[in-house]
N, C-alpha and C. Protein backbone atom coordinates (compact mmCIF):
# COMPACT_ATOMS: atom_id res chain seq x y z
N UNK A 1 0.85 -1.16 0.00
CA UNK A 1 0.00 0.00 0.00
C UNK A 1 0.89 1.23 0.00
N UNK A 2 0.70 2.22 -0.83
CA UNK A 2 1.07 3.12 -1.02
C UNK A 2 1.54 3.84 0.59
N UNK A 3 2.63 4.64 0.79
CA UNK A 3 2.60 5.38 1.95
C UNK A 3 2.95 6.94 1.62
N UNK A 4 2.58 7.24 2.83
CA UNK A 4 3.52 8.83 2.57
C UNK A 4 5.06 8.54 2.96
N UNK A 5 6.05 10.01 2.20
CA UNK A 5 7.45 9.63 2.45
C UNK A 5 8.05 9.48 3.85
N UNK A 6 7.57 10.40 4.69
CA UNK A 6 7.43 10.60 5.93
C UNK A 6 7.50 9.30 7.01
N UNK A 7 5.92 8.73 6.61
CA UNK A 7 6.03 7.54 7.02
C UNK A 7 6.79 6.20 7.08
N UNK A 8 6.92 6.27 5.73
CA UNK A 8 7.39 5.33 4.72
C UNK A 8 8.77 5.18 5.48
N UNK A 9 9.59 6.54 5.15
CA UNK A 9 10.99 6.21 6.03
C UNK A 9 11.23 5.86 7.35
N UNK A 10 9.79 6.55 8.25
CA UNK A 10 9.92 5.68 10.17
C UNK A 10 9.73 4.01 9.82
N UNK A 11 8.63 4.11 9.16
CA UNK A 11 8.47 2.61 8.91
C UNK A 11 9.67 1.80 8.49
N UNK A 12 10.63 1.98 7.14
CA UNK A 12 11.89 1.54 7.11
C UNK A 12 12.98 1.47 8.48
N UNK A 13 12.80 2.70 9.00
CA UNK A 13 13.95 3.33 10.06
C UNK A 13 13.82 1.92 11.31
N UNK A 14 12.23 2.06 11.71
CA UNK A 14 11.78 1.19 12.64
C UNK A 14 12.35 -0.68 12.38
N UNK A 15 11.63 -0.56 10.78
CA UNK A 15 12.50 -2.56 10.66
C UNK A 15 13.87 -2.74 11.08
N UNK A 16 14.70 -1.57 10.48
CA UNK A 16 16.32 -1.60 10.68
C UNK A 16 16.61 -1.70 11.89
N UNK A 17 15.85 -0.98 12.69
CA UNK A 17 16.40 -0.78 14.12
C UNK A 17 15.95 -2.14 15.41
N UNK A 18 14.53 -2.54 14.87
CA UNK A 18 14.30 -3.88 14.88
C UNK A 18 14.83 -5.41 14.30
N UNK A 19 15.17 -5.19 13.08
CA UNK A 19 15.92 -6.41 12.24
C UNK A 19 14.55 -7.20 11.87
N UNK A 20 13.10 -6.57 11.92
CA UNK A 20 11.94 -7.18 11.42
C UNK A 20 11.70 -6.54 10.62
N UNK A 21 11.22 -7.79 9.46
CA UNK A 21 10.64 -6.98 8.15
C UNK A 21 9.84 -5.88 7.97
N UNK A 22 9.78 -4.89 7.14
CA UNK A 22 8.45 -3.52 7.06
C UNK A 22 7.52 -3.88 6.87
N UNK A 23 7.43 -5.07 5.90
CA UNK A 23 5.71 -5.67 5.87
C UNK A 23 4.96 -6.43 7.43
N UNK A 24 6.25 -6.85 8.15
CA UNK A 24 5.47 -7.74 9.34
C UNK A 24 4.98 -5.93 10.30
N UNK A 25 5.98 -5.17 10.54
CA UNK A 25 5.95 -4.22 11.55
C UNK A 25 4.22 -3.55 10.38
N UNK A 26 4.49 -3.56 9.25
CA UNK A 26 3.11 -2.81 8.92
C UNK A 26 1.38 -3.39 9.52
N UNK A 27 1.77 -5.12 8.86
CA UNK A 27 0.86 -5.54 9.22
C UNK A 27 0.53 -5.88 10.50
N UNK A 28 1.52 -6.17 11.43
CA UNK A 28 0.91 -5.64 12.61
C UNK A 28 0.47 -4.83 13.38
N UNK A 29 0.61 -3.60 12.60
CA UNK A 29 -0.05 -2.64 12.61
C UNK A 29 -1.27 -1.61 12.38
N UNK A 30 -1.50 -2.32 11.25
CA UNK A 30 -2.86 -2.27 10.86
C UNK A 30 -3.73 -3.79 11.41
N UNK A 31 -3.02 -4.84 12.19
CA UNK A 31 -3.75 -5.34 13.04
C UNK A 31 -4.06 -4.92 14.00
N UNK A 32 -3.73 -4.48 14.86
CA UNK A 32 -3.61 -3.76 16.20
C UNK A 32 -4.77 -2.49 15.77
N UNK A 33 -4.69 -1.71 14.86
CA UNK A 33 -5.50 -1.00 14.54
C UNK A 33 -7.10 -1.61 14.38
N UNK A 34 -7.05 -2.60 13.92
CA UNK A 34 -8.31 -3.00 13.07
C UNK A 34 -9.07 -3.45 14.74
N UNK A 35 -8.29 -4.20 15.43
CA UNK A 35 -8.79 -4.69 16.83
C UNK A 35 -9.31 -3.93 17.46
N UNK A 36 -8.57 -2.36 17.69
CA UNK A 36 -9.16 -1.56 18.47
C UNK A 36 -10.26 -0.75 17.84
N UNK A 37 -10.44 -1.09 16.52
CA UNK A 37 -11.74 -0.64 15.92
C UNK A 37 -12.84 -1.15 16.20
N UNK A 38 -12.71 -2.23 16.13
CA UNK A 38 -13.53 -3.40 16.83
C UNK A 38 -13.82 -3.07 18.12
N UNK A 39 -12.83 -2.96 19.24
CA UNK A 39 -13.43 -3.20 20.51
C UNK A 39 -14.42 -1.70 20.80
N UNK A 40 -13.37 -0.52 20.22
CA UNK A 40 -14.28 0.18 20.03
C UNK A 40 -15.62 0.44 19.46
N UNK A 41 -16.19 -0.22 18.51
CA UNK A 41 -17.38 -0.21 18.14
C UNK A 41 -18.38 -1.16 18.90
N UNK A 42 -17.41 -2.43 19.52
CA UNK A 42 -18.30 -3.43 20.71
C UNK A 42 -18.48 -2.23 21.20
N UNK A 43 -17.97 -1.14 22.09
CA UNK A 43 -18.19 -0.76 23.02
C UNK A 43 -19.42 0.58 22.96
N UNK A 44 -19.52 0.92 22.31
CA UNK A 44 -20.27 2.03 21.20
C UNK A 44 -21.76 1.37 21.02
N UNK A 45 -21.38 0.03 20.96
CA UNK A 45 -22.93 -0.36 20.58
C UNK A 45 -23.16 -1.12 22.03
N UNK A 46 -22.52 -1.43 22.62
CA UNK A 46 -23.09 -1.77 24.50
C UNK A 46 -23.50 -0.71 25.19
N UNK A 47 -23.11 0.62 24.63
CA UNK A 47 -23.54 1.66 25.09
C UNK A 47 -24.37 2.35 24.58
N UNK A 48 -24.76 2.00 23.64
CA UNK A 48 -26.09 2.75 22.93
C UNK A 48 -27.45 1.32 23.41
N UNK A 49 -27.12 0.13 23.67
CA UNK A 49 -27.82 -0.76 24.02
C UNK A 49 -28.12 -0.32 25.54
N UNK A 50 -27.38 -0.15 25.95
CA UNK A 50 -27.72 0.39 27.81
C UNK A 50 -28.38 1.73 27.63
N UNK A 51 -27.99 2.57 27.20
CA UNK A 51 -28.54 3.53 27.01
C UNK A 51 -30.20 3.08 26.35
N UNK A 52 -30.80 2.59 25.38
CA UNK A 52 -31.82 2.50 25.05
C UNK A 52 -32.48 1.48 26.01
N UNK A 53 -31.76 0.39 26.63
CA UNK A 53 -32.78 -0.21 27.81
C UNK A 53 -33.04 0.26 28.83
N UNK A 54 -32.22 1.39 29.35
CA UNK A 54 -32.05 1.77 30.64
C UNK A 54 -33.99 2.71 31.48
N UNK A 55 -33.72 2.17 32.15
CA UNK A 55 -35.49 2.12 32.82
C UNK A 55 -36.19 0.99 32.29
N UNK A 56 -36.07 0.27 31.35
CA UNK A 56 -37.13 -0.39 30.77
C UNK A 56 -36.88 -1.67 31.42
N UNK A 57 -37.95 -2.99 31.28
CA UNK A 57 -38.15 -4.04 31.83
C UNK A 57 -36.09 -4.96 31.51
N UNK A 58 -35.76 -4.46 30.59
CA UNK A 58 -34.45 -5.28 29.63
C UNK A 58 -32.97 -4.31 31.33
N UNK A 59 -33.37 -3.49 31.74
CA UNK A 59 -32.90 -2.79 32.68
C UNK A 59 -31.75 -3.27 33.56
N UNK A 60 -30.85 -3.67 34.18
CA UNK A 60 -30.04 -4.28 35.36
C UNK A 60 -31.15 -4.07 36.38
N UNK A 61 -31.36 -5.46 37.06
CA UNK A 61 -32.51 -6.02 38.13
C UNK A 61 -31.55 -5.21 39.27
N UNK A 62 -32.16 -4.29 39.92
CA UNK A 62 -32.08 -3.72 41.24
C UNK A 62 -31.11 -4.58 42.11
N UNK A 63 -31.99 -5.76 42.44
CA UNK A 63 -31.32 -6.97 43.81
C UNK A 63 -30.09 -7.34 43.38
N UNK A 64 -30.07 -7.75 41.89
CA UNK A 64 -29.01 -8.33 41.29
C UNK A 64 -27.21 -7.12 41.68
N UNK A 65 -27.86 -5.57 41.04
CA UNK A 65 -27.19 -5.10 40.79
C UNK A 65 -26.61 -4.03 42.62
N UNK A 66 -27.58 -4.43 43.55
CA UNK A 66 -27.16 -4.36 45.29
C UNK A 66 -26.30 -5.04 45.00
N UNK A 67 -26.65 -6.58 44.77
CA UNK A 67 -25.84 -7.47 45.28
C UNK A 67 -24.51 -7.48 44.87
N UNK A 68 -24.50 -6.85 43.74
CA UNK A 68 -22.91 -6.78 42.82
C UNK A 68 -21.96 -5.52 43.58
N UNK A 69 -22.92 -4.85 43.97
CA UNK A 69 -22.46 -3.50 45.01
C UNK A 69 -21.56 -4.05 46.04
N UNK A 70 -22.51 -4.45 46.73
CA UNK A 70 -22.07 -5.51 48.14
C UNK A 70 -21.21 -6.11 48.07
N UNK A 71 -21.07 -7.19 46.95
CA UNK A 71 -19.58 -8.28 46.53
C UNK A 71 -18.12 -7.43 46.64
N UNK A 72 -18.93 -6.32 45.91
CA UNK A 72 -16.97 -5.45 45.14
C UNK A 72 -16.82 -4.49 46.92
N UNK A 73 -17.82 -4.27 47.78
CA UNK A 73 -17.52 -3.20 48.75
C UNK A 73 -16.33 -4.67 49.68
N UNK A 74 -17.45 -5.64 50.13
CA UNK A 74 -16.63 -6.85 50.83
C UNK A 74 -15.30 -7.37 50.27
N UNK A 75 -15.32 -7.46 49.27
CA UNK A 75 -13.61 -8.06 48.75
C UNK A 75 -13.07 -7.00 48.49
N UNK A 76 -13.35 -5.75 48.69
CA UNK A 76 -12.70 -4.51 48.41
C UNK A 76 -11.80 -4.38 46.51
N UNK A 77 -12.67 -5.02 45.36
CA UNK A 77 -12.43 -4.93 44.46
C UNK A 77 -12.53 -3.60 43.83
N UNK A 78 -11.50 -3.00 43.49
CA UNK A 78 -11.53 -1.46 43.10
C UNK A 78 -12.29 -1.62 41.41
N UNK A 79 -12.64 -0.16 41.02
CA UNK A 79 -13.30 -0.41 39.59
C UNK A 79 -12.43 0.30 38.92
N UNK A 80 -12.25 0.23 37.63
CA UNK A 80 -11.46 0.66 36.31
C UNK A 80 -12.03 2.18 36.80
């Protein structure tokens, strides 16, 4: 795929300095990319899904979601 020159030469600069090919350092790169496109769009659409259930019967059950309260306060599990 075509690059800019710019690029093109970190990308060279980077294999040399690695001793890994430009096509592996590319394509793992546009793997790594493509993944976090992904998790980002999982996450985009779990949140437009919560968002559109939220109050409705599809909702996190009250008792359920005490009880998940309660678990993380007792084992003292911190949150992200």
């Amino acid at each position: 795929m075509p690059l800019p020159e710019r690029t093109y030469a970190g990308l060279r600069a980077e294999a040399e300095r690695t001793g890994l090919p430009a096509t592996t350092l590319a394509r793992d790169a546009v793997d790594w990319w493509l993944r976090q496109q992904y998790r980002k769009a999982r996450h985009e659409a779990i949140t437009a899904y919560a968002t559109e259930m939220a109050g409705t019967h599809l909702d996190l059950d009250a008792d359920l979601e005490t009880a998940g309260i309660e678990h993380l306060v007792k084992t003292g599990k911190a949150t992200r």
